[in-house]
PDB file of N, CA and C in Angstrom:
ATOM      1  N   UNK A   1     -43.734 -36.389   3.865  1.00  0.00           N
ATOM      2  CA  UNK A   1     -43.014 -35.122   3.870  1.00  0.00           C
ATOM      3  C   UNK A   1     -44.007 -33.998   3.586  1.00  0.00           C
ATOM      4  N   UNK A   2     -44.057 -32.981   4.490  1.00  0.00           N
ATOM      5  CA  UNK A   2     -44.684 -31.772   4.373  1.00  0.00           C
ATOM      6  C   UNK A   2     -44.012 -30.939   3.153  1.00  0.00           C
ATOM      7  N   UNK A   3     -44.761 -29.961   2.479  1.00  0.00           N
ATOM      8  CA  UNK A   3     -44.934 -29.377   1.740  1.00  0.00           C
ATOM      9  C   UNK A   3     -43.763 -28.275   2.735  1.00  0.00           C
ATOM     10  N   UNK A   4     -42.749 -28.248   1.601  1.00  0.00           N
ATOM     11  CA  UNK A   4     -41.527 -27.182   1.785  1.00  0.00           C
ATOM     12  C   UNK A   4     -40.479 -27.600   2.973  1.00  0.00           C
ATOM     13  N   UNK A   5     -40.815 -28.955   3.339  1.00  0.00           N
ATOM     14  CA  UNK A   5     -39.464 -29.682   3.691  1.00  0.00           C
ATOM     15  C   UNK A   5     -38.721 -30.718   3.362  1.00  0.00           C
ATOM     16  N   UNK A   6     -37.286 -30.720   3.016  1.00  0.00           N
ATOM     17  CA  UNK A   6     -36.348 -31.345   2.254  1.00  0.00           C
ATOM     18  C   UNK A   6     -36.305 -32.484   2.796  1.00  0.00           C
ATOM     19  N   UNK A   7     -35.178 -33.703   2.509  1.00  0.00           N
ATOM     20  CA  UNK A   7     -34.890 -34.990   3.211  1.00  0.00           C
ATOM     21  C   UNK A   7     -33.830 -34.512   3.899  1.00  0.00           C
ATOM     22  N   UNK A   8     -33.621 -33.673   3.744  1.00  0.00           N
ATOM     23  CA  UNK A   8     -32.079 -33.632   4.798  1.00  0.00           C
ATOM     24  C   UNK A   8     -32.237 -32.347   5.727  1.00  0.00           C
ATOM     25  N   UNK A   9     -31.642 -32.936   7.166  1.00  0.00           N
ATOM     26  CA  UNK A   9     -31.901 -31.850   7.995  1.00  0.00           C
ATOM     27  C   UNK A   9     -30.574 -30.745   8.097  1.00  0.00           C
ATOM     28  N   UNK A  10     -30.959 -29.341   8.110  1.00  0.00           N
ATOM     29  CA  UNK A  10     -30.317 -28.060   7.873  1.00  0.00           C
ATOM     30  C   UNK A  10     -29.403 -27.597   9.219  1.00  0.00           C
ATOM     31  N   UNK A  11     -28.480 -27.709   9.150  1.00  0.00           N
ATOM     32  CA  UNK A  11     -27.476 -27.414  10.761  1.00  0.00           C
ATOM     33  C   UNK A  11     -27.583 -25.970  10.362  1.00  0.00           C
ATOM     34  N   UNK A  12     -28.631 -25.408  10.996  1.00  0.00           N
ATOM     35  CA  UNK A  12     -28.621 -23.823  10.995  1.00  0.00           C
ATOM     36  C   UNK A  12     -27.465 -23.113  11.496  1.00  0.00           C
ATOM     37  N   UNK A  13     -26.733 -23.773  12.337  1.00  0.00           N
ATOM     38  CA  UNK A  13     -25.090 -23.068  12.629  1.00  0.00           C
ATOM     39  C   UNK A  13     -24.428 -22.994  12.077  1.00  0.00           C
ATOM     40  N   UNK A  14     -23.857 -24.113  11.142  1.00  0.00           N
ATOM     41  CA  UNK A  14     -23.262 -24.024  10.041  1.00  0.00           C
ATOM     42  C   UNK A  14     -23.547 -23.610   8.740  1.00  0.00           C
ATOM     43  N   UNK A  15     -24.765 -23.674   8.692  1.00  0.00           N
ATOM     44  CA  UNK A  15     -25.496 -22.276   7.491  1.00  0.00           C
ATOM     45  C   UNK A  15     -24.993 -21.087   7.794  1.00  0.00           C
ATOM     46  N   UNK A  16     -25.153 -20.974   9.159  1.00  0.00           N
ATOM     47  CA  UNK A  16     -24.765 -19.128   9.618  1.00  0.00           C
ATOM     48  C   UNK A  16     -23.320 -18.682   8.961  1.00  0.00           C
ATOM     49  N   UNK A  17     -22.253 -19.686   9.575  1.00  0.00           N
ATOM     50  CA  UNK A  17     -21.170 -20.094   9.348  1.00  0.00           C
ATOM     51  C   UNK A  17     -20.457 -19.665   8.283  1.00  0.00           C
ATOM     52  N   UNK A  18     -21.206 -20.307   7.283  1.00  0.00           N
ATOM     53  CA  UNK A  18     -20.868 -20.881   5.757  1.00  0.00           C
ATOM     54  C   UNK A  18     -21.285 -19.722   5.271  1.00  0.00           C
ATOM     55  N   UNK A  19     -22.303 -18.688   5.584  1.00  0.00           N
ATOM     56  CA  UNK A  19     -23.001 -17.405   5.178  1.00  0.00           C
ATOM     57  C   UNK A  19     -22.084 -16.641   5.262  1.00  0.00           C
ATOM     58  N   UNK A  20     -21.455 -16.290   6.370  1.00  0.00           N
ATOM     59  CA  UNK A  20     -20.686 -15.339   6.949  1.00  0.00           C
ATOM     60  C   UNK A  20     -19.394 -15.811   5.547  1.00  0.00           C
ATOM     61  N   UNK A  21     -18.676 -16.668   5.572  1.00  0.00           N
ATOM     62  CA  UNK A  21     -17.391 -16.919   4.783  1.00  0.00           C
ATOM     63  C   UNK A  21     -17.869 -16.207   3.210  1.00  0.00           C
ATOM     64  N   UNK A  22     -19.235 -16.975   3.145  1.00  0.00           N
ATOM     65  CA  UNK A  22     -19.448 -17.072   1.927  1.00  0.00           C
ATOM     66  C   UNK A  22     -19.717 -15.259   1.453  1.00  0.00           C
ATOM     67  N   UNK A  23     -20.395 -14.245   2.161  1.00  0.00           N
ATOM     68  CA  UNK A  23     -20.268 -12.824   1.638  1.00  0.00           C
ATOM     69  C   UNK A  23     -19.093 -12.643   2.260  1.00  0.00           C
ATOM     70  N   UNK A  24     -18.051 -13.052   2.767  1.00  0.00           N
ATOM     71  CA  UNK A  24     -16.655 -12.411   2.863  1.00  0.00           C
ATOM     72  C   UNK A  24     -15.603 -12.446   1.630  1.00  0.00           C
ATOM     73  N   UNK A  25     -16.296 -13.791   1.167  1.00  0.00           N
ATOM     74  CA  UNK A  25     -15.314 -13.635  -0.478  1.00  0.00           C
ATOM     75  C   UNK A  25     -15.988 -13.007  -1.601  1.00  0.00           C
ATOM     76  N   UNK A  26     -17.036 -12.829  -1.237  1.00  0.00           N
ATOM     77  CA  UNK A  26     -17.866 -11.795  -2.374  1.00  0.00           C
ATOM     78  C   UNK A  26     -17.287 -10.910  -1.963  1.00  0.00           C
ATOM     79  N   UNK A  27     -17.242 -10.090  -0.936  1.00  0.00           N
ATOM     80  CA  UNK A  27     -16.914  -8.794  -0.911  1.00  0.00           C
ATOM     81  C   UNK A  27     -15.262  -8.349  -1.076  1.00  0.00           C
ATOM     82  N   UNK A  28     -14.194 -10.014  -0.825  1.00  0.00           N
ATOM     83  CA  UNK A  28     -12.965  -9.487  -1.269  1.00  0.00           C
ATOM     84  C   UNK A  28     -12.962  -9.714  -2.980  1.00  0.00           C
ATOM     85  N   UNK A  29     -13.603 -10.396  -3.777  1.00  0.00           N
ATOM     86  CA  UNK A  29     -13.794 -10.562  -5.131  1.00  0.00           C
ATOM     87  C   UNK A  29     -14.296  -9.604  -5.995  1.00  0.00           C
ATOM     88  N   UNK A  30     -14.786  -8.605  -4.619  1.00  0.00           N
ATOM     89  CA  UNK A  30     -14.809  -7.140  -5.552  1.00  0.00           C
ATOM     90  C   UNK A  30     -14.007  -6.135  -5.937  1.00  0.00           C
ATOM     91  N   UNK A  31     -11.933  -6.626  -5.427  1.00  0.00           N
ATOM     92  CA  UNK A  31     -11.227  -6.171  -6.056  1.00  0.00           C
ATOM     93  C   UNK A  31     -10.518  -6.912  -6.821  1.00  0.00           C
ATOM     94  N   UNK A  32     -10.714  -6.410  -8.398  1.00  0.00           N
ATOM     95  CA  UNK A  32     -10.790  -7.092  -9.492  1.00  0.00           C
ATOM     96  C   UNK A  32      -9.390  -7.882  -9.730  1.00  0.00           C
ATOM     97  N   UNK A  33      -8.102  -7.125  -8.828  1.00  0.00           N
ATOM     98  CA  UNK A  33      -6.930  -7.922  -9.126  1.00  0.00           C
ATOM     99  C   UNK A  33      -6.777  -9.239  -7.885  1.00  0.00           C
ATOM    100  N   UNK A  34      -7.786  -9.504  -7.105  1.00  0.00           N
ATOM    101  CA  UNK A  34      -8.305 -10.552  -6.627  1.00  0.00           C
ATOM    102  C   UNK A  34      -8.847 -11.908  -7.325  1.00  0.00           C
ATOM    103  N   UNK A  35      -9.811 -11.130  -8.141  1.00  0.00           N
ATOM    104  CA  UNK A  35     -10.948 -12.193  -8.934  1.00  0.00           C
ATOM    105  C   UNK A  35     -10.202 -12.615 -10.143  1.00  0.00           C
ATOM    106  N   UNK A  36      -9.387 -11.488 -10.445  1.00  0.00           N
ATOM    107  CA  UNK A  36      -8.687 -12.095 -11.743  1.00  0.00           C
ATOM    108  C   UNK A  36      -7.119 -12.747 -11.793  1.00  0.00           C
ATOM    109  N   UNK A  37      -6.980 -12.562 -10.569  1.00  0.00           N
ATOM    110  CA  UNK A  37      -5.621 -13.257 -10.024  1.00  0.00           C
ATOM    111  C   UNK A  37      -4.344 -12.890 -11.209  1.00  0.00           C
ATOM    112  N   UNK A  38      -4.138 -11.426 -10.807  1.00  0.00           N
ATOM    113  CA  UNK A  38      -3.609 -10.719 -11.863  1.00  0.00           C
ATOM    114  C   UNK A  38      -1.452 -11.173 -11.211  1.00  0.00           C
ATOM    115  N   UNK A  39      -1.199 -11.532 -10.362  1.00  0.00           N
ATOM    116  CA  UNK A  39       0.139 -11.761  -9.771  1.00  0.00           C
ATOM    117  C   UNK A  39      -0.106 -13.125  -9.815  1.00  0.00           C
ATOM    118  N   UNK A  40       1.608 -13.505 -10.234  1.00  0.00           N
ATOM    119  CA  UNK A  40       1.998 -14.458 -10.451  1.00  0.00           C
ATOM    120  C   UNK A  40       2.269 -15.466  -9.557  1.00  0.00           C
ATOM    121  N   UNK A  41       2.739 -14.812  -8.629  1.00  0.00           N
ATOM    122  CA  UNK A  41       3.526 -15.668  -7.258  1.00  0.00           C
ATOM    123  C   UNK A  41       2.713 -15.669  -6.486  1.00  0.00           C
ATOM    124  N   UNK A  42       2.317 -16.806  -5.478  1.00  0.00           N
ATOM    125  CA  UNK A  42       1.777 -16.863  -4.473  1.00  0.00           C
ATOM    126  C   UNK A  42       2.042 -15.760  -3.215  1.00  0.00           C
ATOM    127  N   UNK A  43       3.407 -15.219  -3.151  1.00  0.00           N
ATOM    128  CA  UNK A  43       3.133 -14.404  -2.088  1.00  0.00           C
ATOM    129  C   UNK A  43       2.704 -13.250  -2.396  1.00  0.00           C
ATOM    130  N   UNK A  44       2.915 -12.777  -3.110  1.00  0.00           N
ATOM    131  CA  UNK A  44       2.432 -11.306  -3.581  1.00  0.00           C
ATOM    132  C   UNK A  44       1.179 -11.432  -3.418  1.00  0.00           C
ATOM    133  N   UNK A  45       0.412 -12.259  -3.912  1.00  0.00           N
ATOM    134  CA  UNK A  45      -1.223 -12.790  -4.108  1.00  0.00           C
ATOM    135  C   UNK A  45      -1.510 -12.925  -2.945  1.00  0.00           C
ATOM    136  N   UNK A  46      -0.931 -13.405  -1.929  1.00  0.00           N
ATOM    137  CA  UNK A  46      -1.638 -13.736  -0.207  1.00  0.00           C
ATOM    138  C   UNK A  46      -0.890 -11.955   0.098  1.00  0.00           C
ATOM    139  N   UNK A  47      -0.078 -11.264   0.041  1.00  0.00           N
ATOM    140  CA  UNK A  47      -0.339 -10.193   0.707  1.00  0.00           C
ATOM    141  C   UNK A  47      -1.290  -9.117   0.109  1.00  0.00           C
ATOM    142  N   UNK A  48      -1.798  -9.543  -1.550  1.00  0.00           N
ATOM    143  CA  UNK A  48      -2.661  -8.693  -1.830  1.00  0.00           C
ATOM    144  C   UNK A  48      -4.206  -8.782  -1.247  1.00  0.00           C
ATOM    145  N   UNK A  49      -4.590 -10.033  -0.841  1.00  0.00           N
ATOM    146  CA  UNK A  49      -5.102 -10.624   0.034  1.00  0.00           C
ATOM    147  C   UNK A  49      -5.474  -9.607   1.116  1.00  0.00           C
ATOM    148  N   UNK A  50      -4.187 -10.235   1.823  1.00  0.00           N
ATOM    149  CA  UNK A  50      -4.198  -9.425   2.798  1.00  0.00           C
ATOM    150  C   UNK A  50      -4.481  -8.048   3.178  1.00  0.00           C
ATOM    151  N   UNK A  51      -4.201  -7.090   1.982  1.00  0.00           N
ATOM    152  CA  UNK A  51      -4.598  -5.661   2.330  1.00  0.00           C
ATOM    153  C   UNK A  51      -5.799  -5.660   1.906  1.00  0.00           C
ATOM    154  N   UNK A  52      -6.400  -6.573   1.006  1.00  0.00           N
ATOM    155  CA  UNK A  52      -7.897  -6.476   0.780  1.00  0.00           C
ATOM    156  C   UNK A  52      -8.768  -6.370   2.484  1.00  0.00           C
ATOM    157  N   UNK A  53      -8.552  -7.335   2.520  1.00  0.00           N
ATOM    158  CA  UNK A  53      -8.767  -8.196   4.323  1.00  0.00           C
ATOM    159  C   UNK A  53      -8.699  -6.859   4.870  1.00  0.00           C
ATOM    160  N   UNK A  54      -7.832  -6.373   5.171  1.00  0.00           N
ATOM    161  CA  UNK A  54      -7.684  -4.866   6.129  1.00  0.00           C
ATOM    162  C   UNK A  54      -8.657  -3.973   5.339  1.00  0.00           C
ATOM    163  N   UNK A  55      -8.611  -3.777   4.275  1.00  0.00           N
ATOM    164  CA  UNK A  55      -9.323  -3.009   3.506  1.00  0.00           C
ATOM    165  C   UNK A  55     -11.060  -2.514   4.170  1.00  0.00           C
ATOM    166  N   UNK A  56     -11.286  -4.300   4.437  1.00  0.00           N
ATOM    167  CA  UNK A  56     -12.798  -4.315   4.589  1.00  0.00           C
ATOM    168  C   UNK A  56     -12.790  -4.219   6.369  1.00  0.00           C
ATOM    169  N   UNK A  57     -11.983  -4.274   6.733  1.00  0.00           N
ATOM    170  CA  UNK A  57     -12.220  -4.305   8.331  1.00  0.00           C
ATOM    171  C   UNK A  57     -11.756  -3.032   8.856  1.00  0.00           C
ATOM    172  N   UNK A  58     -10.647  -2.389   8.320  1.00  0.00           N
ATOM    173  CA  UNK A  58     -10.486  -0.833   8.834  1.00  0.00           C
ATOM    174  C   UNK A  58     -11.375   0.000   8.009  1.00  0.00           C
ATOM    175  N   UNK A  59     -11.872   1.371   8.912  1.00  0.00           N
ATOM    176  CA  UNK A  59     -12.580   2.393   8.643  1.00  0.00           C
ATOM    177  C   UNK A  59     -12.183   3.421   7.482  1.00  0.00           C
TER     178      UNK A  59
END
């Protein structure tokens, strides 16, 4: 094994993938009644969700 390669090989697509998801919940976890899961009920919580979601995609 060369110097700075692992045993396991890296599916760079699914890195991309997994990248993309992975700063999409950072950036909805930056509204705090998200991260702190301040509602009780599941639906309230998936539509607060949801306007997060719009939040970051409308202008």
């Amino acid at each position: 094994i060369r110097r700075g390669e692992s045993l396991c090989r890296l599916d760079r697509a699914a890195y991309r993938r997994r990248n993309v998801v992975e700063r999409c919940f950072n950036r909805l976890k930056h509204n705090n009644a998200l991260a702190t899961r301040y509602d009780k009920r599941a639906r309230h919580y998936q539509a607060l969700v949801t306007i997060a979601r719009l939040r970051l995609w409308l202008p």
